[in-house]
Protein backbone atom coordinates (compact mmCIF):
# COMPACT_ATOMS: atom_id res chain seq x y z
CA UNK A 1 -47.84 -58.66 -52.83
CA UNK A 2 -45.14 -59.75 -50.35
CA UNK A 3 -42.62 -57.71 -52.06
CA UNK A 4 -44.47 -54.92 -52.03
CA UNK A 5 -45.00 -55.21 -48.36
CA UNK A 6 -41.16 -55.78 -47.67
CA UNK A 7 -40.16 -52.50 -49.46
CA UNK A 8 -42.06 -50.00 -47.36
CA UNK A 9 -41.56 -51.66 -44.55
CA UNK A 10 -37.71 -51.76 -45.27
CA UNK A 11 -37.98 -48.03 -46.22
CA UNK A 12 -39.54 -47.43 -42.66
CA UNK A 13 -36.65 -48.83 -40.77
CA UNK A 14 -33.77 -46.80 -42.91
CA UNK A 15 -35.97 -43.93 -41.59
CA UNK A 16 -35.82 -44.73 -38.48
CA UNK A 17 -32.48 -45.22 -37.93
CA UNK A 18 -31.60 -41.99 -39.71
CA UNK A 19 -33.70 -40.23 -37.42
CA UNK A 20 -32.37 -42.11 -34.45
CA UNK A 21 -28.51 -41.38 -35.63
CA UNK A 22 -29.52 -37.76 -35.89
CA UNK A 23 -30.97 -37.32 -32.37
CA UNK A 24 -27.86 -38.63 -31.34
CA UNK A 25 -25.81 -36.17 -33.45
CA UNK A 26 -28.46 -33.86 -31.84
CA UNK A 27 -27.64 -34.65 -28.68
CA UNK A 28 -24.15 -34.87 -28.84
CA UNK A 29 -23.92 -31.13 -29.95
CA UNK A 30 -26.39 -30.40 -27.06
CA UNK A 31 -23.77 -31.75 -24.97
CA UNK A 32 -20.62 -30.05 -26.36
CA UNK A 33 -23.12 -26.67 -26.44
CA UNK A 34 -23.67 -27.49 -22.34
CA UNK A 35 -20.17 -28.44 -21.69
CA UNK A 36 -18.70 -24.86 -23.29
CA UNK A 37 -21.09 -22.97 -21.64
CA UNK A 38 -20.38 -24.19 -18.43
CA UNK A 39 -16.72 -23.74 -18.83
CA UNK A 40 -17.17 -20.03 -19.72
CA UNK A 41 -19.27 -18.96 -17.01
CA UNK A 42 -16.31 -21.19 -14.92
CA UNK A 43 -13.71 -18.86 -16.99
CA UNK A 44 -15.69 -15.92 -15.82
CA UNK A 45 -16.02 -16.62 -11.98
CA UNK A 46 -12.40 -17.55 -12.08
CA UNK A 47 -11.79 -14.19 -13.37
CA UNK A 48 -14.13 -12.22 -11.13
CA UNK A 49 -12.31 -14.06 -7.63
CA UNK A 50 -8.66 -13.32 -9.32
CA UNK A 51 -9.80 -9.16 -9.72
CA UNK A 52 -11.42 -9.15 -6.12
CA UNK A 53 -8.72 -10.67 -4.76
CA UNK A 54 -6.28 -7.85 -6.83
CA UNK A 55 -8.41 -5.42 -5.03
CA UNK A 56 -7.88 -6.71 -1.15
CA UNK A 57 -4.61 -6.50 -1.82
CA UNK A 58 -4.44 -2.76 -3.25
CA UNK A 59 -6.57 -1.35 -0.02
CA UNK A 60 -4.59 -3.20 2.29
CA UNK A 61 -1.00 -3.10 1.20
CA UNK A 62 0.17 -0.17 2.55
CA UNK A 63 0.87 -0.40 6.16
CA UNK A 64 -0.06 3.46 7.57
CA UNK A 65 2.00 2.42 11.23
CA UNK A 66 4.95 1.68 9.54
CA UNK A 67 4.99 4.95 7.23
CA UNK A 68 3.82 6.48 10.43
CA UNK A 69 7.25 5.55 11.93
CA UNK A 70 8.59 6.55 8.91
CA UNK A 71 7.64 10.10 8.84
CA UNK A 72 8.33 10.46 12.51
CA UNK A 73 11.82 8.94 12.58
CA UNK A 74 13.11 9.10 9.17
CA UNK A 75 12.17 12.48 7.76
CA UNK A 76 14.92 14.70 8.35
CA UNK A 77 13.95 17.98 10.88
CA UNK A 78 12.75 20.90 9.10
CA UNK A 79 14.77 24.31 9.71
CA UNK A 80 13.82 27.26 10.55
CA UNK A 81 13.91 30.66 8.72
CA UNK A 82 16.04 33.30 10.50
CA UNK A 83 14.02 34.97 13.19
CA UNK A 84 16.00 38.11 12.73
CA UNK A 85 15.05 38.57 9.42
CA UNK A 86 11.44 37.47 9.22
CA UNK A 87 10.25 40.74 7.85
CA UNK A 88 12.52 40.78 4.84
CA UNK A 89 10.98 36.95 4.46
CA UNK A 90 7.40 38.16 4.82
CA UNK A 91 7.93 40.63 1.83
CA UNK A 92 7.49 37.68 -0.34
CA UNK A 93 3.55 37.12 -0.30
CA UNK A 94 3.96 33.24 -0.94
CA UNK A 95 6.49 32.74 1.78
CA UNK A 96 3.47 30.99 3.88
CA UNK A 97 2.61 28.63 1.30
CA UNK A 98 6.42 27.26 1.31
CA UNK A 99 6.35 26.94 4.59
CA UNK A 100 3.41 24.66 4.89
CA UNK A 101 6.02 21.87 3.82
CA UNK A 102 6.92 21.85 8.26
CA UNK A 103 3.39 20.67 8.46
CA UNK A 104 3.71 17.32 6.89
CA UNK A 105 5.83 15.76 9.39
CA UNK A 106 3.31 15.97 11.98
CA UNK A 107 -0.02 15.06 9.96
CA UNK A 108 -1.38 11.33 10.38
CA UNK A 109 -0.03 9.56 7.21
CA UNK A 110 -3.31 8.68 6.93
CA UNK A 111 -4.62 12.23 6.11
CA UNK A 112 -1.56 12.79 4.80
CA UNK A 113 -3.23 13.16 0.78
CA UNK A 114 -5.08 16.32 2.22
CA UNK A 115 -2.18 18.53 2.91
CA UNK A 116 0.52 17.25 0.30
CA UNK A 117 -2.34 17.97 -2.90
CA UNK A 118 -3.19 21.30 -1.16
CA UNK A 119 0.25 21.98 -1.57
CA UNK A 120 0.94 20.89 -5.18
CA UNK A 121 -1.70 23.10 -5.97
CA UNK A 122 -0.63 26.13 -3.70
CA UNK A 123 2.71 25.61 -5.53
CA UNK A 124 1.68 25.87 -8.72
CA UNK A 125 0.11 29.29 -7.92
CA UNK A 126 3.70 30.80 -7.14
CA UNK A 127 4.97 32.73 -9.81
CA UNK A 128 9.32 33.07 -9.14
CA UNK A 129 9.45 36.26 -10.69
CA UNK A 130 7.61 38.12 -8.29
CA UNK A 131 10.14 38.09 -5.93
CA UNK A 132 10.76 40.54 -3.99
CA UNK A 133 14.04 42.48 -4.77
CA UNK A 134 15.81 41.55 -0.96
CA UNK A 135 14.90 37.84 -1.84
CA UNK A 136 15.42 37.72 -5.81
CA UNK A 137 18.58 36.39 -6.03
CA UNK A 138 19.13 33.33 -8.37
CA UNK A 139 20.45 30.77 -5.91
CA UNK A 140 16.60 30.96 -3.71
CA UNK A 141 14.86 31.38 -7.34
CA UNK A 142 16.80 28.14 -7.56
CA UNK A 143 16.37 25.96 -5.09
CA UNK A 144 12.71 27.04 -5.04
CA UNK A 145 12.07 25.70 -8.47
CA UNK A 146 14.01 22.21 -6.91
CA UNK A 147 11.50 22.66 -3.78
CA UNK A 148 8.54 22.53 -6.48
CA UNK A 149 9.89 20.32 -8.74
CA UNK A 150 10.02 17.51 -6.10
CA UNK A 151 6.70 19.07 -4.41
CA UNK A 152 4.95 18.09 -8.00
CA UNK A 153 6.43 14.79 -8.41
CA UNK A 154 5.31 13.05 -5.58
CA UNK A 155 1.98 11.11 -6.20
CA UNK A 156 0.39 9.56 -3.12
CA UNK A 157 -3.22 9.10 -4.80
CA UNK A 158 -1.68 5.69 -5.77
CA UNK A 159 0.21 5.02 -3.35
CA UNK A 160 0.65 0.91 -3.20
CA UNK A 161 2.75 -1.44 -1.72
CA UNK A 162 4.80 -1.12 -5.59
CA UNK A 163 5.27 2.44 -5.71
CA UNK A 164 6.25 2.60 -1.49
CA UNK A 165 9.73 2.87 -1.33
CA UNK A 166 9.72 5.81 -4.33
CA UNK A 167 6.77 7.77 -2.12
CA UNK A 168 9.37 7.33 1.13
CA UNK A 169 12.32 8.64 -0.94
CA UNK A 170 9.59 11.76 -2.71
CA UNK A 171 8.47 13.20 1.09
CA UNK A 172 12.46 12.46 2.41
CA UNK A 173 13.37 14.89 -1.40
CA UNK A 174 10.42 17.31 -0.37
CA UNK A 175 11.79 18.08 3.45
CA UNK A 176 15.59 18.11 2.39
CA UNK A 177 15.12 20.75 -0.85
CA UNK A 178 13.10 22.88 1.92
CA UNK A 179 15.56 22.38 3.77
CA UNK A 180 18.09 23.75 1.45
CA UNK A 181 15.65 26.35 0.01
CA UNK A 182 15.48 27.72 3.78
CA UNK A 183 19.19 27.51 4.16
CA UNK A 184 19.68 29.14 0.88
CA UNK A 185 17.68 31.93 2.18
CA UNK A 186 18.96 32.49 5.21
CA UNK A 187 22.62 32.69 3.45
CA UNK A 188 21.44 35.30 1.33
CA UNK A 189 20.03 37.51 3.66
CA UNK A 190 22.55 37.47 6.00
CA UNK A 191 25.03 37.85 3.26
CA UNK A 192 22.76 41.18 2.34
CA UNK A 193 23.56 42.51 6.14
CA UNK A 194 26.64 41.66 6.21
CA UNK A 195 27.76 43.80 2.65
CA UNK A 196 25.15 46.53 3.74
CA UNK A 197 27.19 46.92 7.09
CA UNK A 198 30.56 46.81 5.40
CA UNK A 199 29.25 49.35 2.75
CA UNK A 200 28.43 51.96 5.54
């Protein structure tokens, strides 16, 4: 009868302690569970601060005074087409839409996007073979495609503290291959007179 007693009883405890050892295994994997999940939603507000603080830095890089100053002092001066001549320079149609480029010295760099894209698409609307005949002569064809080339190249939609210095040299390229495209011009035309007078 005792022995009887003694076995169930002994059978009961074994249970117990299996169930005890797995509510700590339980609870132990609760733990580790709690303990990842708090370190990924760490991870994730770590992450989130780093990427805002990417983004203060991208709007507020660029320091509009100081390309301001740039553009005012550093940009070389813009010549002038020949006033003697501006009717053989208003034969070509487009001659209007070059010549936007003398705007861009005195525009707020801050509004500055406005008039450089409405000029990289202007540009792309001018076709160099409809030149007229005074004007078509291959050193203006020239230096007009080097005028748009550099017109097209210059990106200030992402303009950053990283890409600064390239957008400074880009506007300085734009204003000195007008320059040379109105230079260029004025050579030719003159040269024109000059060959026309000797012929007669």
């Amino acid at each position: 009868m005792e022995l009887t007693l003694v076995t169930p009883l002994f059978t009961r405890l074994k249970r117990s302690r299996v169930i005890i050892k797995m509510s700590k295994f339980e609870l132990y994997i609760n733990s580790c569970c709690m303990k990842l999940i708090r370190l990924f939603f760490l991870c994730l507000i770590i992450v989130s601060c780093s990427n805002n603080n990417k983004k203060v830095k991208i709007n507020y890089t660029v320091d509009y005074s100081e390309l301001d100053n740039f553009i005012k002092d550093s940009l070389p001066i813009t010549l002038e087409l020949d006033s003697l001549h501006y009717e053989t320079f208003n034969k070509w149609k487009d001659i209007s839409l070059i010549n936007s480029v003398k705007k861009i010295p005195f525009v707020d760099s801050r509004q500055l996007s406005f008039p450089i894209n409405l000029l990289k698409t202007d540009i792309l609307k001018i076709i160099d073979t409809n030149v007229p005949f005074e004007l078509d002569h291959p050193q203006i064809i020239g230096r007009f495609r080097v005028l748009k080339t550099d017109i097209l190249k210059i990106d200030i939609d992402n303009l950053s503290i990283e890409n600064y210095e390239i957008f400074q040299k880009h506007l300085s390229d734009i204003i000195l291959s007008y320059n040379a495209f109105v230079n260029t011009m004025n050579l030719e035309v003159n040269k024109d007179k000059s060959v026309n007078f000797t012929e007669d």
